[in-house]
N, C-alpha and C. Protein backbone atom coordinates (compact mmCIF):
# COMPACT_ATOMS: atom_id res chain seq x y z
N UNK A 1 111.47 63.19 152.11
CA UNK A 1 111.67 61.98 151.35
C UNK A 1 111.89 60.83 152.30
N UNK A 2 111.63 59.65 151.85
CA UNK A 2 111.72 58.52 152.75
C UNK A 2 111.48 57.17 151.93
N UNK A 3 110.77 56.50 152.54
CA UNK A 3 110.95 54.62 152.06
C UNK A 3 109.46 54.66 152.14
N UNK A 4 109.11 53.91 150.73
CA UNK A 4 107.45 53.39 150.58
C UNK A 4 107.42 52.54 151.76
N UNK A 5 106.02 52.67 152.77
CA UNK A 5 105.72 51.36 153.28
C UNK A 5 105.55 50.47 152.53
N UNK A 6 105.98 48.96 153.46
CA UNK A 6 105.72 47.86 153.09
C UNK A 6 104.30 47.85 152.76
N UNK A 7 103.36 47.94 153.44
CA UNK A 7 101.70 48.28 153.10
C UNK A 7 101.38 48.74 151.84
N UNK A 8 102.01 49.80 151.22
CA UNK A 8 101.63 50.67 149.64
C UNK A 8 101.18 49.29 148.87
N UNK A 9 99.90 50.44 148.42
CA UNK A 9 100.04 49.35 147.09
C UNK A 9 100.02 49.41 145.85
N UNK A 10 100.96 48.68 145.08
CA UNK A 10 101.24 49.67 144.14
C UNK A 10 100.61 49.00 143.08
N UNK A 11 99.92 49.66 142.20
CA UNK A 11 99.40 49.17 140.85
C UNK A 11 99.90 49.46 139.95
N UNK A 12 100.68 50.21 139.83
CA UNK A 12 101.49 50.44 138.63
C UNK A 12 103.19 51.35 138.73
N UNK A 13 103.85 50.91 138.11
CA UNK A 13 105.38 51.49 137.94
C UNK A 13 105.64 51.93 136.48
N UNK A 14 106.19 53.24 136.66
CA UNK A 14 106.46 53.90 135.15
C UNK A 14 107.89 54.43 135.68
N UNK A 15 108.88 54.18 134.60
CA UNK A 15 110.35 54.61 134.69
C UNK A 15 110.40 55.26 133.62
N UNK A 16 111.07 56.58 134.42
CA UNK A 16 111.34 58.01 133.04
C UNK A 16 112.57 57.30 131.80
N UNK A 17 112.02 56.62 130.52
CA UNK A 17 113.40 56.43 129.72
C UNK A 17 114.42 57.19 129.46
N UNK A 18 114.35 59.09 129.50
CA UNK A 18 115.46 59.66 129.15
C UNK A 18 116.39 60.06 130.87
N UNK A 19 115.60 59.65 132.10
CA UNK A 19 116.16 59.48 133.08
C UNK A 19 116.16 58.19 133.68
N UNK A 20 116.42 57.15 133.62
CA UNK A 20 116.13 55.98 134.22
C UNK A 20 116.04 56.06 135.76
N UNK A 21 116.85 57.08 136.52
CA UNK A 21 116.91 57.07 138.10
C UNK A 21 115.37 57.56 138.17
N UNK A 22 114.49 58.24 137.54
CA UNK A 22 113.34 59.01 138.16
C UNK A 22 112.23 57.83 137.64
N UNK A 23 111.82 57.29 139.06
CA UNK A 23 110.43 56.34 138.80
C UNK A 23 109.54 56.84 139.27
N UNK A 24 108.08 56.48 138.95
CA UNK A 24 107.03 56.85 139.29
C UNK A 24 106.34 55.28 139.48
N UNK A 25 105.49 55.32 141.04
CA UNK A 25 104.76 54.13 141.08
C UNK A 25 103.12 54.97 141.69
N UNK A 26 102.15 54.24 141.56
CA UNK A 26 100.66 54.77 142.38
C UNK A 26 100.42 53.59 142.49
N UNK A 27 98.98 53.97 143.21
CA UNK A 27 98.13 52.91 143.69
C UNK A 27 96.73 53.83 144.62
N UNK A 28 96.05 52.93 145.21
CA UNK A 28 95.04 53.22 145.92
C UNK A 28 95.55 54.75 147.40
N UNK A 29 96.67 54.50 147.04
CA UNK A 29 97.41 55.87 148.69
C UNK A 29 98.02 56.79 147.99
N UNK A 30 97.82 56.69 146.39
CA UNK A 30 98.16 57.91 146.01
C UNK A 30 99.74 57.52 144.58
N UNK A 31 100.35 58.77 144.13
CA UNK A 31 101.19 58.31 143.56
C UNK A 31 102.76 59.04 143.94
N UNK A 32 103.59 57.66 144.24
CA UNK A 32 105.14 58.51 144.42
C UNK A 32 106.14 58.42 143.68
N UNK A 33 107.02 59.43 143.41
CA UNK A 33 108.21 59.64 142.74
C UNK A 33 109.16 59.33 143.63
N UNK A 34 110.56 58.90 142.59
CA UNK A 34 111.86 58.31 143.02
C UNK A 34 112.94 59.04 142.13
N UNK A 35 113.51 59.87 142.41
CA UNK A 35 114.40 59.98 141.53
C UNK A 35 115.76 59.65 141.71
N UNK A 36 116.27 58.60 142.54
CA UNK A 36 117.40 57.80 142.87
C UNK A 36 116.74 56.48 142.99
N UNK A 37 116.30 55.96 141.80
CA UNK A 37 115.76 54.85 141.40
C UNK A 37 115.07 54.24 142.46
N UNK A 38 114.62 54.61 143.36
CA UNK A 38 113.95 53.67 144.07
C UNK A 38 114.85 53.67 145.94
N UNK A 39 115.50 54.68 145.42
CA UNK A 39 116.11 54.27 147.32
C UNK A 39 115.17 55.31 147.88
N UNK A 40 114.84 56.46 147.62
CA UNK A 40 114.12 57.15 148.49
C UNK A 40 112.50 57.48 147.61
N UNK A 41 111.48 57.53 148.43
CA UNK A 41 110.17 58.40 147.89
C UNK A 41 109.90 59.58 147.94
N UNK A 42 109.11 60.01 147.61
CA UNK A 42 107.91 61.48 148.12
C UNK A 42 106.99 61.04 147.50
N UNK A 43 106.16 61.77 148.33
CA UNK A 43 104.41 61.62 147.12
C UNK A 43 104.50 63.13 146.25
N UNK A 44 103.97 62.57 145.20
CA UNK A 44 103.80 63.35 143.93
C UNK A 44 101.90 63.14 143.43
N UNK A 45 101.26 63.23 144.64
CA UNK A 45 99.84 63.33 145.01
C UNK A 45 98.70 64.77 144.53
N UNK A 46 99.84 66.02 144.53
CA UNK A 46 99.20 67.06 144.85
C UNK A 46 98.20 67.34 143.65
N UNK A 47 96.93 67.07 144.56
CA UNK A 47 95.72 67.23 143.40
C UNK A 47 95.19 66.11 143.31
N UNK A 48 95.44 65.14 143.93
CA UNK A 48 94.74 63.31 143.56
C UNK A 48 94.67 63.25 144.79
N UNK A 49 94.40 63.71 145.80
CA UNK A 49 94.15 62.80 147.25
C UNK A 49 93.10 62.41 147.25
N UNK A 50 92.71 61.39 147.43
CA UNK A 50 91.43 60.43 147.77
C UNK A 50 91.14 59.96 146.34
N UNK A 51 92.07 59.76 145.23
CA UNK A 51 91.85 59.21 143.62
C UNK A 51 92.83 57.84 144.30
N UNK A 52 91.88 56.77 143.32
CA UNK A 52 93.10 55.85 142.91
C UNK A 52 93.24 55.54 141.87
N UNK A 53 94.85 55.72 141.65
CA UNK A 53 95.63 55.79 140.73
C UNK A 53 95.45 54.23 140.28
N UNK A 54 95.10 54.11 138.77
CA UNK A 54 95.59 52.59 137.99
C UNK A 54 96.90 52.37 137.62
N UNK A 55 96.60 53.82 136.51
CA UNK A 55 98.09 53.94 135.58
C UNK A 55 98.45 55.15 135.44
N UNK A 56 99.95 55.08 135.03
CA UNK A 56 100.16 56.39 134.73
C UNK A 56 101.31 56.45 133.41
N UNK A 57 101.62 57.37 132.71
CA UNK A 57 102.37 57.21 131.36
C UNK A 57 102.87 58.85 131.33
N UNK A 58 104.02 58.68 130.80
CA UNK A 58 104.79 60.15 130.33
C UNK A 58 104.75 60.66 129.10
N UNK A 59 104.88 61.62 129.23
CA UNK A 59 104.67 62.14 127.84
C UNK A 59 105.32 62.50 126.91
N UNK A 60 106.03 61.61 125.86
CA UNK A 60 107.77 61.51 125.00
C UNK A 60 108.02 62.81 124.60
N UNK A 61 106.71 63.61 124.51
CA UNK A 61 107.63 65.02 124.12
C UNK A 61 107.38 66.24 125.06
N UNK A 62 107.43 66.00 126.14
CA UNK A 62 107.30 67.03 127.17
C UNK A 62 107.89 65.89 128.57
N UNK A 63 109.30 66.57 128.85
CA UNK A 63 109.79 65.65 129.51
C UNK A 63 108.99 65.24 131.25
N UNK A 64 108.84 66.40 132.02
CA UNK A 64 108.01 66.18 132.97
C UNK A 64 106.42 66.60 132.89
N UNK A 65 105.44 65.75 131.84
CA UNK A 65 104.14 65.70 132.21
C UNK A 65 104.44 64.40 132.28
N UNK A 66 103.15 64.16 133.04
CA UNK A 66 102.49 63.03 133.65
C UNK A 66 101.32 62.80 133.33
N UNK A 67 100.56 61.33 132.89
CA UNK A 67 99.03 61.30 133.12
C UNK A 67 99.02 60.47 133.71
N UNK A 68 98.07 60.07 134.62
CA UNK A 68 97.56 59.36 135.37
C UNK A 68 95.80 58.85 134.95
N UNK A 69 95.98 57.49 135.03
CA UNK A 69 94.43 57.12 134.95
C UNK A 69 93.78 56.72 136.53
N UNK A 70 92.14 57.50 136.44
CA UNK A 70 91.90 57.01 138.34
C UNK A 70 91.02 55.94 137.93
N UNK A 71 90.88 55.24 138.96
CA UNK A 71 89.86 54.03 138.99
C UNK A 71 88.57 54.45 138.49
N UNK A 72 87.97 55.81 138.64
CA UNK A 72 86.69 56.07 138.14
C UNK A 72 86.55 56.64 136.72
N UNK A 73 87.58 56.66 136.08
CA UNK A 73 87.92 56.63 134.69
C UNK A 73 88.13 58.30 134.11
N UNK A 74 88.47 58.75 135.12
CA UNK A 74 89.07 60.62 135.20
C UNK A 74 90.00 60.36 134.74
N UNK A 75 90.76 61.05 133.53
CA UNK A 75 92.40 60.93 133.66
C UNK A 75 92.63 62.01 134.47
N UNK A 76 94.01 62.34 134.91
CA UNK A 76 94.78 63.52 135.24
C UNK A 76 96.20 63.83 134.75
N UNK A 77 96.65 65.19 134.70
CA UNK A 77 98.08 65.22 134.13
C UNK A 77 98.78 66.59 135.16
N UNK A 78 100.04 66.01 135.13
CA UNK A 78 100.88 67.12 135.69
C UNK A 78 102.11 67.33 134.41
N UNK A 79 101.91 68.80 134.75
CA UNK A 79 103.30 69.61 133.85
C UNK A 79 104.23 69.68 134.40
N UNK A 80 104.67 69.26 135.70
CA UNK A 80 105.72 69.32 136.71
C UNK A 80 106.37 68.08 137.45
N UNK A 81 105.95 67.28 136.56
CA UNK A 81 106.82 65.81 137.51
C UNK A 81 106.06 65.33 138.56
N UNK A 82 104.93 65.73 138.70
CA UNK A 82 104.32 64.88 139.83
C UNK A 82 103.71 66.04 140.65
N UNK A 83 104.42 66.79 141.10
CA UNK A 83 104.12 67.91 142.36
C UNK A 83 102.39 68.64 142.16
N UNK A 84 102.17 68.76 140.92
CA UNK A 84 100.36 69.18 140.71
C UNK A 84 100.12 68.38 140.23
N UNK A 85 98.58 67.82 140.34
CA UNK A 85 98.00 67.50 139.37
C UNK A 85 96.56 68.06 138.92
N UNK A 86 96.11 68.21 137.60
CA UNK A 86 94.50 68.71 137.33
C UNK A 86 93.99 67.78 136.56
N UNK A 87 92.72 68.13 136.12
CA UNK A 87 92.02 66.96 135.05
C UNK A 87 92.76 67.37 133.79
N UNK A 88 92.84 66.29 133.15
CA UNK A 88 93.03 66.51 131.77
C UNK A 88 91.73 66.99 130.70
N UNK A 89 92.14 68.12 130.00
CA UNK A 89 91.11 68.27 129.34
C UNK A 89 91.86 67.98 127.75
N UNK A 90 91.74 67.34 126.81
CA UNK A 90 92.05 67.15 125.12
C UNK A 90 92.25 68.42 124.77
């Protein structure tokens, strides 16, 4: 864990509402989790390297999935808070 570079860039920020400390931000280097609001990172990438991330949104009734939208219009979702990700299939 550590500190986003100043460089990241971030296109989007999503904050967990039933945890407020656990954020999620992406961008073009990928996407990282915070779960002490923002003092420390990790990447929460695994499965998106070389995607860029637009957006991403949680899912109100499954506390840690994730989707993510990529610039080439793939979504992706993780069942784990970030740590995998696969394509989403409906």
């Amino acid at each position: 864990m550590g500190r986003l570079s100043i460089s990241t860039q971030i296109k989007t920020v999503t904050v967990d509402p039933e945890r407020p400390e656990r954020v999620y931000v992406a961008g073009p280097t990928g996407v990282f989790k915070s779960d002490d609001a923002g003092q420390t990172w990790q990447s929460a990438s695994g499965g998106l390297e070389g995607i860029e991330v637009l957006a991403l949104s949680l899912d109100p009734a499954k506390q840690d999935r994730v989707f993510a939208a990529a610039a080439d219009g793939r979504v992706f979702t993780s069942d784990d808070g970030g740590a995998s990700w696969r394509p989403w299939a409906k």
